[in-house]
C-alpha atoms as a PDB file:
ATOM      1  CA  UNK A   1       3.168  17.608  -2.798  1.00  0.00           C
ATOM      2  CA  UNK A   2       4.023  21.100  -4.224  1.00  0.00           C
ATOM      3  CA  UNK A   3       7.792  22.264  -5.130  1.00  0.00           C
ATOM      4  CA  UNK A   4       6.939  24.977  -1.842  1.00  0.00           C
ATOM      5  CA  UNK A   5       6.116  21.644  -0.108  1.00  0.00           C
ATOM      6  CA  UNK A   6       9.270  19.666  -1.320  1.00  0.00           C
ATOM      7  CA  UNK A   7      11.509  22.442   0.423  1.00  0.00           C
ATOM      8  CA  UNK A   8       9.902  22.660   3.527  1.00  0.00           C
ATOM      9  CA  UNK A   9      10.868  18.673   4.198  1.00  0.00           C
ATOM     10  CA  UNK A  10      14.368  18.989   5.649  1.00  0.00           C
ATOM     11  CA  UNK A  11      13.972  15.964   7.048  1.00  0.00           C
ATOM     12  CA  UNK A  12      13.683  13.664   4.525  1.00  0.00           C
ATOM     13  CA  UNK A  13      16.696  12.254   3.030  1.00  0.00           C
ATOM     14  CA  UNK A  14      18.225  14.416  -0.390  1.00  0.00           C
ATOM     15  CA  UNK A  15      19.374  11.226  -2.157  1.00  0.00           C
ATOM     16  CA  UNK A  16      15.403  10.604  -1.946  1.00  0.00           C
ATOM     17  CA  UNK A  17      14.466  13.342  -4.317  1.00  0.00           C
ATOM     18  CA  UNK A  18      17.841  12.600  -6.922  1.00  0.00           C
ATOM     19  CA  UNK A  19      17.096   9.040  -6.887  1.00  0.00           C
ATOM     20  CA  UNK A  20      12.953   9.924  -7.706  1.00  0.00           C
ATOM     21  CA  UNK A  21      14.175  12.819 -10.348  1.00  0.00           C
ATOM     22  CA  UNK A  22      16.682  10.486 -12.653  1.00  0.00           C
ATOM     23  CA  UNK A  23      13.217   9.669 -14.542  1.00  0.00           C
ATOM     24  CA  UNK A  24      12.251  12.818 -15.159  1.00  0.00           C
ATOM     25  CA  UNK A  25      14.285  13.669 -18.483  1.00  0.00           C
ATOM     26  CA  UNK A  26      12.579   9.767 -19.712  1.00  0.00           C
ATOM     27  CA  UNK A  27       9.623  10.650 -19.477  1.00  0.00           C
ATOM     28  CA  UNK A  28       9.574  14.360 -20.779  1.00  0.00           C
ATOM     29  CA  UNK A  29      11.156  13.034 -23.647  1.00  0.00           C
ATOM     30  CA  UNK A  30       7.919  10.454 -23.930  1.00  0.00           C
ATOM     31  CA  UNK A  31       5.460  12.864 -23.199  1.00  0.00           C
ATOM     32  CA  UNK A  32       6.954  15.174 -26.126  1.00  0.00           C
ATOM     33  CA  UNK A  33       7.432  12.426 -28.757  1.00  0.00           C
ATOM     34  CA  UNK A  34       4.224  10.795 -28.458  1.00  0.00           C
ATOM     35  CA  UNK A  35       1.475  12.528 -27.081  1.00  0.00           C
ATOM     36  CA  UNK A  36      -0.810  14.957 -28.901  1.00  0.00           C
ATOM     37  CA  UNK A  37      -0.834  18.174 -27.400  1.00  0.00           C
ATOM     38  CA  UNK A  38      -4.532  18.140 -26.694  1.00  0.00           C
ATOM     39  CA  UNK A  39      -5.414  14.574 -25.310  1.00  0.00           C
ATOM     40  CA  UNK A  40      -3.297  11.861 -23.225  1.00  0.00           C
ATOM     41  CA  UNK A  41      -4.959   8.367 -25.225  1.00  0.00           C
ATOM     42  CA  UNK A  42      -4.995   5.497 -23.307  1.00  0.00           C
ATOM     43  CA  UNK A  43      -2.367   3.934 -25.660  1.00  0.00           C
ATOM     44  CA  UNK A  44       0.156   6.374 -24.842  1.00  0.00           C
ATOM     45  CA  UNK A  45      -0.592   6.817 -21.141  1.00  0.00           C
ATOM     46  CA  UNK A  46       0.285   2.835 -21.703  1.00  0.00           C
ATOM     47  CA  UNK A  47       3.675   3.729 -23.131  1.00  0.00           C
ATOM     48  CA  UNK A  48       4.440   6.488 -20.205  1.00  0.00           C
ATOM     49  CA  UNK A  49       3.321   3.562 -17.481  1.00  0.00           C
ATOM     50  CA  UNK A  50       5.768   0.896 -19.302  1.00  0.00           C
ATOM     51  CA  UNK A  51       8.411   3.111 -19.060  1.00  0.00           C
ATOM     52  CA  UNK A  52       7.851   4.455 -15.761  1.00  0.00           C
ATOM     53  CA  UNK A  53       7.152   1.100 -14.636  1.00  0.00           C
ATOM     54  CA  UNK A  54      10.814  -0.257 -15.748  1.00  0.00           C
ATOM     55  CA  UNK A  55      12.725   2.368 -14.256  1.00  0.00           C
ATOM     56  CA  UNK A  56      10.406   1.820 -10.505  1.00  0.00           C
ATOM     57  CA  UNK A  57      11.321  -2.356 -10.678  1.00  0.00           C
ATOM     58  CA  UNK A  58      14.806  -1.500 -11.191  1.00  0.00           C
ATOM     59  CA  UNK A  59      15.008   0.693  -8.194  1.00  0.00           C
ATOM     60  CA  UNK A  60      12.891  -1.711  -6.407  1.00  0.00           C
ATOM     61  CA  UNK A  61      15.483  -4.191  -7.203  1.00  0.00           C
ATOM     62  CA  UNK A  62      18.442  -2.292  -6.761  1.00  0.00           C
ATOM     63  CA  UNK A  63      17.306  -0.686  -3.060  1.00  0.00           C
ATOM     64  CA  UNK A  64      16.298  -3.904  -1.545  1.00  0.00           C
ATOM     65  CA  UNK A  65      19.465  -5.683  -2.788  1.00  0.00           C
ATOM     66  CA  UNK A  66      20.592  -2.247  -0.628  1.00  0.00           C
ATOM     67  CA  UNK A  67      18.517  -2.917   2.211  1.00  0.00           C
ATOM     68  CA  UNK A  68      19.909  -6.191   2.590  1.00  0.00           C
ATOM     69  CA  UNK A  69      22.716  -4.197   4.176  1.00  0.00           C
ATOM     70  CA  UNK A  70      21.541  -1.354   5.477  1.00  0.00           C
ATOM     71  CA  UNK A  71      18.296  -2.082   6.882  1.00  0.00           C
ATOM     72  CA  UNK A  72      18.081   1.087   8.897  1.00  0.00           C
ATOM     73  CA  UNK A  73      18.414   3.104   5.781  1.00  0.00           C
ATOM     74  CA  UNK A  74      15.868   5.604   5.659  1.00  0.00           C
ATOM     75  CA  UNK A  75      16.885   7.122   2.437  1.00  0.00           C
ATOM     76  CA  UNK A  76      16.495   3.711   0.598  1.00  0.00           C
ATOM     77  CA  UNK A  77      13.248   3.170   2.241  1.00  0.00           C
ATOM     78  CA  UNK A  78      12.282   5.798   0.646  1.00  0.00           C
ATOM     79  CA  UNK A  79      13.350   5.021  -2.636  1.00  0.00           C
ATOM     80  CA  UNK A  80      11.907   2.027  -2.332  1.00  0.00           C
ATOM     81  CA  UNK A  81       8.818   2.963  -1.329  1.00  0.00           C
ATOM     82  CA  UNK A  82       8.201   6.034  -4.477  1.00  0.00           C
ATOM     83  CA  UNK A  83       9.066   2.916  -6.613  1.00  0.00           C
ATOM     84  CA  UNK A  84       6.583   0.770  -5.202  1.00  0.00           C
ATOM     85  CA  UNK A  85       3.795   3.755  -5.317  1.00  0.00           C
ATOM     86  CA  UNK A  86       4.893   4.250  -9.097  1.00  0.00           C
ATOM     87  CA  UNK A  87       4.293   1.031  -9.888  1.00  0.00           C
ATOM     88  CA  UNK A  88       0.852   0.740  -8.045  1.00  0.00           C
ATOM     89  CA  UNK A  89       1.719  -1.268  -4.807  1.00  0.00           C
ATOM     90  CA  UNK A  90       0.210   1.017  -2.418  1.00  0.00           C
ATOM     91  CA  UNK A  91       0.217  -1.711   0.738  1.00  0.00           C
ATOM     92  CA  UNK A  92       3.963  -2.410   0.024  1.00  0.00           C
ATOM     93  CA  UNK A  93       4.236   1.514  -0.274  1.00  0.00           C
ATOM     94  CA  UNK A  94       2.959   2.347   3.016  1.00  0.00           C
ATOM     95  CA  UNK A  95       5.219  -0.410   4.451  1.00  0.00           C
ATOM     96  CA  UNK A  96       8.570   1.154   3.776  1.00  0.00           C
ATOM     97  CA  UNK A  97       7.009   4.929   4.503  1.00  0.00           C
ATOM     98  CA  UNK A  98       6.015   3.409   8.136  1.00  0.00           C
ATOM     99  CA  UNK A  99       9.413   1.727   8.804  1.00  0.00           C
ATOM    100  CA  UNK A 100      10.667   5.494   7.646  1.00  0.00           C
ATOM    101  CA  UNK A 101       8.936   6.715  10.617  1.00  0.00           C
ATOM    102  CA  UNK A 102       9.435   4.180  12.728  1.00  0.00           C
ATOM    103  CA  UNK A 103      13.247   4.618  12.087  1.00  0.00           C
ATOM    104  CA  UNK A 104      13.070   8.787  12.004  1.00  0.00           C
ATOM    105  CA  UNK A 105       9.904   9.848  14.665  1.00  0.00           C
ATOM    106  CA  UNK A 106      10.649  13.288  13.015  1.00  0.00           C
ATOM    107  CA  UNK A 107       8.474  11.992   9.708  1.00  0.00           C
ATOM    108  CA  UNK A 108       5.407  11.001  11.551  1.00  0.00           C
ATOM    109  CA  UNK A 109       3.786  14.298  10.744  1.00  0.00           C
ATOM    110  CA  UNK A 110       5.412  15.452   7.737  1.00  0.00           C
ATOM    111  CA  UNK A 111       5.613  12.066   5.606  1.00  0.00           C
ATOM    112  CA  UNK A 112       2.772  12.826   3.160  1.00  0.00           C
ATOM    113  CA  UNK A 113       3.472  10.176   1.102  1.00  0.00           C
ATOM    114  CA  UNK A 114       2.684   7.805   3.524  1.00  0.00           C
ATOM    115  CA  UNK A 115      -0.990   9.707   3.522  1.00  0.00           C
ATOM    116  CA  UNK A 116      -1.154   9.543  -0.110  1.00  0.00           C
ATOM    117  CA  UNK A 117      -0.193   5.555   0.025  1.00  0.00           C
ATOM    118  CA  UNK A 118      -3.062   5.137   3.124  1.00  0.00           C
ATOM    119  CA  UNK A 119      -5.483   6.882   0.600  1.00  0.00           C
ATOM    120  CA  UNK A 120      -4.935   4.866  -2.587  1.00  0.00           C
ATOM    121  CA  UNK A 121      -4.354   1.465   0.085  1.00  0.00           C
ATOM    122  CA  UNK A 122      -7.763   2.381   1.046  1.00  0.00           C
ATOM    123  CA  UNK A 123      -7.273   3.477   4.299  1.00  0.00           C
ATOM    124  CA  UNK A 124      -8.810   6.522   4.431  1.00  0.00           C
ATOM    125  CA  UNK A 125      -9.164   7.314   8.179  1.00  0.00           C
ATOM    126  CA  UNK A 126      -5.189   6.485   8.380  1.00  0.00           C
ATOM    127  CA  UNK A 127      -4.264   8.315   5.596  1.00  0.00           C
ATOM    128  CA  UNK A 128      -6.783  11.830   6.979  1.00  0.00           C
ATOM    129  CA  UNK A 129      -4.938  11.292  10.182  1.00  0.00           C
ATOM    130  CA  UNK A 130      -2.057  11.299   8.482  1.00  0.00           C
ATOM    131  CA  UNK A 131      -2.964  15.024   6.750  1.00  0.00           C
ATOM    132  CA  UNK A 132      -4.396  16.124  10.393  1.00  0.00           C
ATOM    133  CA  UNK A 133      -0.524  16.138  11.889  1.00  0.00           C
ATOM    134  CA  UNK A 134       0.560  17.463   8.932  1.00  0.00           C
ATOM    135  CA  UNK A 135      -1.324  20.531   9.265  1.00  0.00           C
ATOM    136  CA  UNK A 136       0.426  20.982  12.875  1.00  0.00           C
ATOM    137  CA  UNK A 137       3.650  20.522  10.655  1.00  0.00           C
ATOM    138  CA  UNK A 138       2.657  23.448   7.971  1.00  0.00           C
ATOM    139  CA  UNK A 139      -0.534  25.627   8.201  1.00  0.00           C
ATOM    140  CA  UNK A 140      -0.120  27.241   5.199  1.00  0.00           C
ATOM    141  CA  UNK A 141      -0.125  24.441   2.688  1.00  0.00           C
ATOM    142  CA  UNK A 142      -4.064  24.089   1.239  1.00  0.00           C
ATOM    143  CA  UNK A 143      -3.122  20.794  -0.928  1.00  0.00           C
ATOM    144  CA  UNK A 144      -2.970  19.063   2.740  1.00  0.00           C
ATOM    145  CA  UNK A 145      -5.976  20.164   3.562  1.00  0.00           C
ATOM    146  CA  UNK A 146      -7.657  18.648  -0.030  1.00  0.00           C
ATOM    147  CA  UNK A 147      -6.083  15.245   0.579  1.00  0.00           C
ATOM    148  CA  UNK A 148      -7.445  15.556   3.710  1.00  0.00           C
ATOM    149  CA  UNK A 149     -11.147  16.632   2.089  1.00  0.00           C
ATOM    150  CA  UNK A 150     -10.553  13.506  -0.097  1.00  0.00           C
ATOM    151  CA  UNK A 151      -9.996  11.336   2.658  1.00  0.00           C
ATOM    152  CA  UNK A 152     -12.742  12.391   4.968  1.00  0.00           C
ATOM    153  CA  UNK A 153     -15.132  12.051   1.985  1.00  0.00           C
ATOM    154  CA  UNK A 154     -14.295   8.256   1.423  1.00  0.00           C
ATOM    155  CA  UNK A 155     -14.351   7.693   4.609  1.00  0.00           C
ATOM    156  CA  UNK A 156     -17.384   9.581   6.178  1.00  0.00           C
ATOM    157  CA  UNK A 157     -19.187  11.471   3.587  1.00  0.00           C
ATOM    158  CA  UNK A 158     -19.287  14.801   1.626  1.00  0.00           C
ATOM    159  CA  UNK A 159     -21.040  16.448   4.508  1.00  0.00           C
ATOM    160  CA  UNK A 160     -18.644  15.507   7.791  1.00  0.00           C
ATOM    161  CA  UNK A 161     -15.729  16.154   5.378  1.00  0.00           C
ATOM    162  CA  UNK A 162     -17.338  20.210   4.273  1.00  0.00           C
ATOM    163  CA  UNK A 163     -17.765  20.720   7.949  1.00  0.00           C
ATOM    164  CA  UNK A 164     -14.236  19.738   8.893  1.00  0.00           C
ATOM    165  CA  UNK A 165     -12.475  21.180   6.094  1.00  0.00           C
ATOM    166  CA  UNK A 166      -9.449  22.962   7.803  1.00  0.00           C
ATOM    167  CA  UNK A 167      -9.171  26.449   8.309  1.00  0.00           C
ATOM    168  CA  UNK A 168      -6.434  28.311   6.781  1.00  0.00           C
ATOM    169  CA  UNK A 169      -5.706  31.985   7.429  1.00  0.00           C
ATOM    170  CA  UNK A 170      -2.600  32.910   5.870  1.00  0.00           C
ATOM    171  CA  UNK A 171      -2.073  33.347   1.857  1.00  0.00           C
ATOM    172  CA  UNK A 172      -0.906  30.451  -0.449  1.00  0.00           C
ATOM    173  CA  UNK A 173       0.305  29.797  -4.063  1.00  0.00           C
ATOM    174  CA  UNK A 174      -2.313  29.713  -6.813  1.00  0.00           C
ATOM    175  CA  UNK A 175      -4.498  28.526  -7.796  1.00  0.00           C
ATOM    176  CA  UNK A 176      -4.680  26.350  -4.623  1.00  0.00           C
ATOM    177  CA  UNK A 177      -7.064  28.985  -2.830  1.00  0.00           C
ATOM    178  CA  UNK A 178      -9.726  28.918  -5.616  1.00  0.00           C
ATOM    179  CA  UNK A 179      -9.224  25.308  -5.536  1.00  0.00           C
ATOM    180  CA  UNK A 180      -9.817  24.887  -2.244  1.00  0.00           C
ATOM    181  CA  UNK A 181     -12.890  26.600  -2.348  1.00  0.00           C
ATOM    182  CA  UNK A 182     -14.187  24.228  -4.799  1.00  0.00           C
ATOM    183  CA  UNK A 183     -14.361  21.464  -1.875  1.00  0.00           C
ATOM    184  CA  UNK A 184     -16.264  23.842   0.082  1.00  0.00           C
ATOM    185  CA  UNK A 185     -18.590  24.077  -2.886  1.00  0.00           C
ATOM    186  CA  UNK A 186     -18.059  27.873  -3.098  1.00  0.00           C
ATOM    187  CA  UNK A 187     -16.841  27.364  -6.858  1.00  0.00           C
ATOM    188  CA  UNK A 188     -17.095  25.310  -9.686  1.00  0.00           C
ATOM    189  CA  UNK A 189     -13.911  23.485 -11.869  1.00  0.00           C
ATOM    190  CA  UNK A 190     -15.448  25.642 -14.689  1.00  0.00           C
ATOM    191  CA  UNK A 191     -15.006  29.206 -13.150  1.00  0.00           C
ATOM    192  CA  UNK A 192     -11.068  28.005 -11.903  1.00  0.00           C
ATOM    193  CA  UNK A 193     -10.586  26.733 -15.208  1.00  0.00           C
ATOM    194  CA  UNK A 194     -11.687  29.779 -16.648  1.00  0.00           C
ATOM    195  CA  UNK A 195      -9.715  32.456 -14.171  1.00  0.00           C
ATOM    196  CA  UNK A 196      -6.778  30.573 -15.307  1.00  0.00           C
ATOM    197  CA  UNK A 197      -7.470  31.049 -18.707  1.00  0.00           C
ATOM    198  CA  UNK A 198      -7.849  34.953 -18.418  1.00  0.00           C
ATOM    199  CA  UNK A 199      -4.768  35.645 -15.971  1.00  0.00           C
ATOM    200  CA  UNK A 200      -2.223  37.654 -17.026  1.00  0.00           C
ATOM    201  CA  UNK A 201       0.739  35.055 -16.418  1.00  0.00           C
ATOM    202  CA  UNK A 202       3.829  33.319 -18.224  1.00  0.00           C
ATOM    203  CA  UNK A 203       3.475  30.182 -20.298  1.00  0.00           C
ATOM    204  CA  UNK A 204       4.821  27.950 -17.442  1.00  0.00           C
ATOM    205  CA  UNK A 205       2.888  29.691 -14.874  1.00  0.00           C
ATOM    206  CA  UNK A 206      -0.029  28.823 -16.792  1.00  0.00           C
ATOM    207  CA  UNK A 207       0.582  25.365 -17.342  1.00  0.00           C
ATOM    208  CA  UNK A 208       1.684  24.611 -13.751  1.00  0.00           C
ATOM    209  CA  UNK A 209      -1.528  26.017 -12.321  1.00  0.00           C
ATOM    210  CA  UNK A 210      -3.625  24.061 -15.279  1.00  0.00           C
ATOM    211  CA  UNK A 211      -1.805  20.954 -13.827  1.00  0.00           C
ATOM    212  CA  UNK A 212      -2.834  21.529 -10.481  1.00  0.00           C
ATOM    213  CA  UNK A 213      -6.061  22.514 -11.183  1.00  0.00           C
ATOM    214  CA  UNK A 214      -7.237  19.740 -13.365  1.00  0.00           C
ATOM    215  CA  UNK A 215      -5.431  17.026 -10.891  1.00  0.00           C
ATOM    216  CA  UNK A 216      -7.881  18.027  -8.222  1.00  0.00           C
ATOM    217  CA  UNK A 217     -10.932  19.062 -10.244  1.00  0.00           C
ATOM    218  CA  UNK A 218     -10.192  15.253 -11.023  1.00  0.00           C
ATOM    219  CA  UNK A 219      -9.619  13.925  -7.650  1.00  0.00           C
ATOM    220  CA  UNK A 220     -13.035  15.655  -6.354  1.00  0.00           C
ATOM    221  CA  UNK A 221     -14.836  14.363  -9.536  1.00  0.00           C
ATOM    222  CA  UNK A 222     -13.264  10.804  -8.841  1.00  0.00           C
ATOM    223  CA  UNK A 223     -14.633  10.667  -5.256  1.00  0.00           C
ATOM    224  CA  UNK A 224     -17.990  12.139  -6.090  1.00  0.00           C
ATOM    225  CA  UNK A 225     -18.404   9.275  -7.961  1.00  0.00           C
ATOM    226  CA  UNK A 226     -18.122  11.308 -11.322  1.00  0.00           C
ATOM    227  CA  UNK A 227     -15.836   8.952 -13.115  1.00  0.00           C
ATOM    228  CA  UNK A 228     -15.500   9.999 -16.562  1.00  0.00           C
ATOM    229  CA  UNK A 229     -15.443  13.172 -15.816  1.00  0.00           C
ATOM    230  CA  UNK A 230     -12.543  12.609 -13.709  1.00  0.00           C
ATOM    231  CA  UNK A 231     -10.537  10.417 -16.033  1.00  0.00           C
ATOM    232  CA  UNK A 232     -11.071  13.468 -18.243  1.00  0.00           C
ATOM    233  CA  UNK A 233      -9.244  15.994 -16.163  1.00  0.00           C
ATOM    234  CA  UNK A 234      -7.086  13.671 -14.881  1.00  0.00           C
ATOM    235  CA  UNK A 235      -5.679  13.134 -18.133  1.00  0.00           C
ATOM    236  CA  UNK A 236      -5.575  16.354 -18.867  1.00  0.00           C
ATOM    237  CA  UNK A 237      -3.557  16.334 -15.552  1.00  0.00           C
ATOM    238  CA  UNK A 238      -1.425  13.872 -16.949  1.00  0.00           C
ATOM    239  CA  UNK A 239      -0.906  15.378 -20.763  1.00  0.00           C
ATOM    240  CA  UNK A 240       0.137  18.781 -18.916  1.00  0.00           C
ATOM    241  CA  UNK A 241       3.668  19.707 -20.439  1.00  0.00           C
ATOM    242  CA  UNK A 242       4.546  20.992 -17.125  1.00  0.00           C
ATOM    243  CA  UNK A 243       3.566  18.296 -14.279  1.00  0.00           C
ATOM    244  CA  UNK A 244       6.028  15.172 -15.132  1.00  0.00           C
ATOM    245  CA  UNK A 245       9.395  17.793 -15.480  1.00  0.00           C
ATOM    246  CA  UNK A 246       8.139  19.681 -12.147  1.00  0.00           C
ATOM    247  CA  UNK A 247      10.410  19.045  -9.160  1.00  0.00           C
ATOM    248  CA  UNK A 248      10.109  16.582  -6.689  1.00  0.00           C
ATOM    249  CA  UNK A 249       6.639  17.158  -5.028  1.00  0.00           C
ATOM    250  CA  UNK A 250       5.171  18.148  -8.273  1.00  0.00           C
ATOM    251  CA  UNK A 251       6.295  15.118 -10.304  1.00  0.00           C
ATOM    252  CA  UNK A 252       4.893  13.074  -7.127  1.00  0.00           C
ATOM    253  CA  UNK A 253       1.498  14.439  -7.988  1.00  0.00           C
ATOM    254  CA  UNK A 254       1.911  14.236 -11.683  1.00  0.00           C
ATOM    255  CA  UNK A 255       2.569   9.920 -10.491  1.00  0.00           C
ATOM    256  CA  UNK A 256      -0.543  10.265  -8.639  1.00  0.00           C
ATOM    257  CA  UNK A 257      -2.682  11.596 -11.784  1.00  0.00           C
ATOM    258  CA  UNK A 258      -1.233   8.977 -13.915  1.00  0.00           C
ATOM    259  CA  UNK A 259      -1.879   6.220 -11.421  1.00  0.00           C
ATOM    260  CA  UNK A 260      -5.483   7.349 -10.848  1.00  0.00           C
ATOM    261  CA  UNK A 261      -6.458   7.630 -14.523  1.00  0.00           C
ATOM    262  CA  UNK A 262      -5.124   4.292 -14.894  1.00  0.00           C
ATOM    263  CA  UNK A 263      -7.237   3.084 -12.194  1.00  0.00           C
ATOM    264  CA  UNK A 264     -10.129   4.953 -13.823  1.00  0.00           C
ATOM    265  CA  UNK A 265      -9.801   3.356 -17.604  1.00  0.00           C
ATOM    266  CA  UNK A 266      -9.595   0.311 -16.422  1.00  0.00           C
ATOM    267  CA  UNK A 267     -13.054   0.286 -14.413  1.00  0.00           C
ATOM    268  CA  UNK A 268     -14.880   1.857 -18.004  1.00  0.00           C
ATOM    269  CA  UNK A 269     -17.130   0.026 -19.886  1.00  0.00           C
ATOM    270  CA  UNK A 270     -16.054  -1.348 -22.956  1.00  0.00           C
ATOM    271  CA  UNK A 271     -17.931   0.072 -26.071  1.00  0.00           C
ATOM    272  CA  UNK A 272     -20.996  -2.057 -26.855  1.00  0.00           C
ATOM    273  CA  UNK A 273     -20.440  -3.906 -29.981  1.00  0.00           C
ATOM    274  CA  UNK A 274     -21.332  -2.770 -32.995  1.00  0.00           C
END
C-alpha cells in the first residue's frame, strides 16, 4: 500500500518491486507530456492505460514463459500477478497471489494485494479477511483498516462496517488519521481536503498526501454509491504528479485509482443527444 508499507514486507520477493518499478519512468513521462495539470480527461487516462497495458502483457508473457520452468517461483508469481491486476484481470490476479501463499505460508497475512485483487474480484468477505490478518501482521498501518472499511461495506453494509472499524492506538503518517476518520463519519473529504491545503509542508509532501487523500475520498464515494463524485477524485487521484513516480506500494495504489476510474467512466451515461 504505502512506501512505510512496502518496507515492512521482507518477505516478499525484491525482484517483485524492480520488475513492478521499470514502468514508472513511462509513465511519468506520459503523465507530464499529456495531461493538463488540472484534470486527467478520459482520452488521456486512455493513453496512460494503453501504455500501461503493453508493458503488463509483456510481463505477463515473459513470466509465464518463466513459469514454465520454475513453477515454484514466487517472485514471478508475483510479477505475474501485478501484471494481471494492471491490466484488469482481477480473478487471474488472485490466482497467482494464492499460489504465492500457498508456496510461502509466511504471505498469508501480509499479501495485501491478494486483498486488493479479492475486493475488485468481488469477493469482499475474502478480501476483509484478508485485511483482518493483516492487522495481526501491522497495527499501525490505517490504509488496512480502510480496505478493510471498503470491504465490510460491500459486503454487509455501512453500519456493520462503522461498528467494526478497527481500532488503532498508536500514531501514523498523514493524512491517513484524518482519513480514517472520514469512514467513521467524524469528517468530511472537504475539511481533509482543506487541512491539506493550509499545512505548512513541502511541495511533494503536499502532493503525496493530496494523492492519498483524494484516492480514498474516491474509494468511499465509489462504494456509497456516489459515482461521479468518485470518478472525480479518483481522477484527481490519478492526475496527481506524485502517485504514479511513488515507490512500490504507492504506485500500487496509484494502479488501483486508475483501474477504478476506468471502471467508473465506463458505467456513465452517455450525453443525451443534442
Amino acid at each position: 500500500m504505502s512506501s512505510q508499507l512496502a518496507c515492512r514486507r521482507s518477505t516478499e520477493p525484491a525482484g517483485t518491486i524492480m520488475q513492478s518499478m521499470v514502468m514508472l519512468p513511462l509513465l511519468a513521462g506520459i503523465l507530464t507530456s499529456c495531461c493538463p495539470a488540472d484534470q486527467l480527461a478520459s482520452d488521456k487516462l486512455a493513453r496512460v492505460s494503453a501504455a500501461i497495458e503493453t508493458q503488463a502483457e509483456s510481463t505477463v508473457k515473459r513470466t509465464t514463459t518463466a513459469l514454465e520452468q520454475q513453477p515454484d517461483s514466487v517472485s514471478l508469481l508475483s510479477q505475474r500477478g501485478d501484471a494481471l491486476f494492471f491490466l484488469g484481470r482481477f480473478d487471474a490476479a488472485v490466482r497467482d497471489y494464492d499460489r504465492m501463499a500457498v508456496l510461502d505460508p509466511e504471505l498469508d497475512s501480509s499479501h495485501w494485494r491478494r486483498g486488493i485483487a479479492w475486493f475488485y474480484a468481488g469477493d469482499y468477505r475474502k478480501a476483509a479477511g484478508q485485511f483482518e490478518r493483516y492487522h495481526t501482521f501491522d497495527q499501525v498501518d490505517r490504509e488496512n483498516g480502510i480496505w478493510r472499511y471498503l470491504s465490510q461495506v460491500k459486503a454487509y453494509g455501512r453500519d456493520k462496517a462503522r461498528q467494526e472499524l478497527l481500532k488503532y492506538e498508536k500514531d501514523d503518517r498523514e493524512p491517513f488519521p484524518a482519513v480514517y476518520q472520514l469512514f467513521a463519519g467524524q469528517t468530511t473529504p472537504e475539511a481533509i481536503l482543506k487541512s491539506i491545503a493550509a499545512a505548512d509542508l513541502s511541495a511533494d509532501e503536499r502532493e503525496k498526501r493530496l494523492f492519498y487523500a483524494q484516492l480514498y475520498i474516491g474509494l468511499n464515494e465509489a462504494v456509497e454509491d456516489r459515482p461521479e463524485s468518485a470518478l472525480e477524485h479518483l481522477e484527481q487521484a490519478v492526475n496527481n504528479r506524485w502517485g504514479p513516480k511513488a515507490g512500490y506500494g504507492p504506485h500500487f495504489m496509484w494502479q488501483v485509482g486508475r483501474l477504478n476510474a476506468i471502471q467508473l467512466a465506463k458505467s456513465k451515461p452517455a450525453p443525451a443527444p443534442k
